[in-house]
C-alpha atoms as a PDB file:
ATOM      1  CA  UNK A   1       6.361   0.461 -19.743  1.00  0.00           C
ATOM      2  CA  UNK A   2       4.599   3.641 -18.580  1.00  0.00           C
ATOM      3  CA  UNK A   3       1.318   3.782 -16.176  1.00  0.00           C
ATOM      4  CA  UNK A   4      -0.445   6.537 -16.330  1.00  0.00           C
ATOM      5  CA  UNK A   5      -0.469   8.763 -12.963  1.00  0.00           C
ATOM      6  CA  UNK A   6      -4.083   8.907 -11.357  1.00  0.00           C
ATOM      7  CA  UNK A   7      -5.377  10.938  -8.886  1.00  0.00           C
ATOM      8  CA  UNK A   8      -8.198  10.757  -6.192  1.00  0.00           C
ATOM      9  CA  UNK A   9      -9.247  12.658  -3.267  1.00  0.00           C
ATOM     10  CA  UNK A  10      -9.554  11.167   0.309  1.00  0.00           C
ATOM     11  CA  UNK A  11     -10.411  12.929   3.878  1.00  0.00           C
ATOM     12  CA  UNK A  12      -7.561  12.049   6.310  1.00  0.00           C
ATOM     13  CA  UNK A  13      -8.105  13.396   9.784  1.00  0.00           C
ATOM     14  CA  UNK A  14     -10.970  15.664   8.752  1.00  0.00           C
ATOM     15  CA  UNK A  15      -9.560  17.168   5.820  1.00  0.00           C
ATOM     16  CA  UNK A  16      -9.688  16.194   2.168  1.00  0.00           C
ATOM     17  CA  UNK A  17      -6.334  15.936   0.411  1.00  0.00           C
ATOM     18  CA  UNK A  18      -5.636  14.681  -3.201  1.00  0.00           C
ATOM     19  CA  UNK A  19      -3.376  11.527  -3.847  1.00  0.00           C
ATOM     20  CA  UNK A  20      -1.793  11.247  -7.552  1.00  0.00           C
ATOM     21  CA  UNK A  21      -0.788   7.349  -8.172  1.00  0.00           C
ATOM     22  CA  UNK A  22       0.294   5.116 -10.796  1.00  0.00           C
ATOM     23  CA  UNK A  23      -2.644   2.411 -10.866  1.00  0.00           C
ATOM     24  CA  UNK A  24      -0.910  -0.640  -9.884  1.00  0.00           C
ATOM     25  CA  UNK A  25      -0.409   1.364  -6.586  1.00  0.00           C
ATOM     26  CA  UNK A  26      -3.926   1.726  -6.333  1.00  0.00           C
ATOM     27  CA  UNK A  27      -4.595  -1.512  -6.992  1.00  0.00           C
ATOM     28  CA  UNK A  28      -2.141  -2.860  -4.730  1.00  0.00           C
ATOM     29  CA  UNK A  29      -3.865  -0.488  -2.230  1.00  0.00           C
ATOM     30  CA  UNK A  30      -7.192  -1.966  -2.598  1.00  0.00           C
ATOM     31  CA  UNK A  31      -6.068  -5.698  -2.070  1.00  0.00           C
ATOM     32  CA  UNK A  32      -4.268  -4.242   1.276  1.00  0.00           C
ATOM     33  CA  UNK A  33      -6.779  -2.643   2.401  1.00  0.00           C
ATOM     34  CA  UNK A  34      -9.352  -5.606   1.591  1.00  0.00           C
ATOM     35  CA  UNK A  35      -7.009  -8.561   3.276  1.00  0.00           C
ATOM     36  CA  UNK A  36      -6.821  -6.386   6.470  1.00  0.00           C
ATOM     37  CA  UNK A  37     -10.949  -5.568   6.436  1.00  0.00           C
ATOM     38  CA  UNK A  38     -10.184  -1.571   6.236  1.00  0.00           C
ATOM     39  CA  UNK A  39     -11.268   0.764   3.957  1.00  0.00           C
ATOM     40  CA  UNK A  40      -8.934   2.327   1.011  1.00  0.00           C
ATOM     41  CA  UNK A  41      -9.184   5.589   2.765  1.00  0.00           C
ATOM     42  CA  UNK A  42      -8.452   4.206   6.655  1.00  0.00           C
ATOM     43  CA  UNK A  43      -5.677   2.474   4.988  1.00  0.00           C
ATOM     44  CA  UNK A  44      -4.385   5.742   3.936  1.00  0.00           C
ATOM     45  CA  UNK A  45      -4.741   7.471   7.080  1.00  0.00           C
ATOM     46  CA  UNK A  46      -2.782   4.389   8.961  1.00  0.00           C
ATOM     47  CA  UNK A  47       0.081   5.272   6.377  1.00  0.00           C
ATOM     48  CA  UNK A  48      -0.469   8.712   7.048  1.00  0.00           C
ATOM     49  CA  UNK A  49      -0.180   8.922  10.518  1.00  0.00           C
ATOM     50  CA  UNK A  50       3.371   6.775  10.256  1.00  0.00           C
ATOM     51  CA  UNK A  51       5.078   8.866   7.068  1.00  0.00           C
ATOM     52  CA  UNK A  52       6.489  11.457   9.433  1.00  0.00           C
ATOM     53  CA  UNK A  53       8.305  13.979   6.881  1.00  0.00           C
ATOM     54  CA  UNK A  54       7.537  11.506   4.204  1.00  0.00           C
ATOM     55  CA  UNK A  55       5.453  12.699   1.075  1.00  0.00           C
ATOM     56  CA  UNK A  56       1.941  11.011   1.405  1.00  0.00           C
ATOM     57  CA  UNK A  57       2.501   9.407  -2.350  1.00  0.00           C
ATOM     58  CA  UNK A  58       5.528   8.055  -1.574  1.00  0.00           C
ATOM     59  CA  UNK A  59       4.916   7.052   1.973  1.00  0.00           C
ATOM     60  CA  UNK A  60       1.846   4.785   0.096  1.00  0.00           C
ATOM     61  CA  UNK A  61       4.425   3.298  -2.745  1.00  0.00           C
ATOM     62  CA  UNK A  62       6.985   2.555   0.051  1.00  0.00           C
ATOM     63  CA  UNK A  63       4.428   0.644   1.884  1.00  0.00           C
ATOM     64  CA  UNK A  64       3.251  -1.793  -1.510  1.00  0.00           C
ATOM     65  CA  UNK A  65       6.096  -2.356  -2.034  1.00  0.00           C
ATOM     66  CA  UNK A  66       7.021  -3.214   1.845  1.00  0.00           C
ATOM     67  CA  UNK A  67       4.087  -5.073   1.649  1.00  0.00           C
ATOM     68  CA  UNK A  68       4.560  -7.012  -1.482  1.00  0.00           C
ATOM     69  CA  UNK A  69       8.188  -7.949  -0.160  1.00  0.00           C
ATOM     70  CA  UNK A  70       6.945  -9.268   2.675  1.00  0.00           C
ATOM     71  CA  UNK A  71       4.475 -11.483   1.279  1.00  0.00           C
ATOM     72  CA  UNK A  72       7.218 -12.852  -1.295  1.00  0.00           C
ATOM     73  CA  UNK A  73       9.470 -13.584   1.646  1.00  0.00           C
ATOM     74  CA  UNK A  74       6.723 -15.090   3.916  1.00  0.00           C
ATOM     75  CA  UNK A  75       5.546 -17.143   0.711  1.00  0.00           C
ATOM     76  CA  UNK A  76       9.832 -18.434  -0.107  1.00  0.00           C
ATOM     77  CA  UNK A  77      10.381 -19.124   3.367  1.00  0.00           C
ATOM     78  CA  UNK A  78       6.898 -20.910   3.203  1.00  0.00           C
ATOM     79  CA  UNK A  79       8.006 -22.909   0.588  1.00  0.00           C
ATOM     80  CA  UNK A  80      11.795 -23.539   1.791  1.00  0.00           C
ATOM     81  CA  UNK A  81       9.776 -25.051   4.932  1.00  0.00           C
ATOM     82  CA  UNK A  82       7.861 -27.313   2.778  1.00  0.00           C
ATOM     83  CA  UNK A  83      10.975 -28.755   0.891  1.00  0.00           C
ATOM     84  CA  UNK A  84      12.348 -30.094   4.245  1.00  0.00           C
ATOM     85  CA  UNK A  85      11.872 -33.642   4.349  1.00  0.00           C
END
């Protein structure tokens, strides 16, 4: 199972940088960034300013997938909660 890699240009901090993702990072991006009323590219430049040393496109796959794993915990522990009687 291959995705291909896709890449887009944003301005972070006044400059314009290129970002090359797989699409279901993209995509996970987008329903981030729409939840939490930002923007795709003020998303990116919250991740930005917290990757220290951290490539940009991995700093952005590291937090989907933080993201995602959260969500799956928060929706177990949900449901562990709800099997209490």
């Amino acid at each position: 199972m291959g995705f291909a890699i896709v890449k887009r240009s944003v301005s972070i901090a006044g400059h314009r940088t290129s970002i090359s993702l797989e699409e279901p990072f993209w995509a996970g991006l987008r329903e981030i960034a729409e939840r939490d009323k930002l923007s795709v590219q003020a998303l990116i430049g919250c991740i930005d300013a917290e990757r220290g040393e951290q490539n940009l496109s991995s700093a952005i796959r590291v937090f989907v997938l933080a993201d995602l794993r959260e969500r799956l915990n928060r929706a177990d522990a949900d449901q562990r909660v709800g099997d209490v009687p």
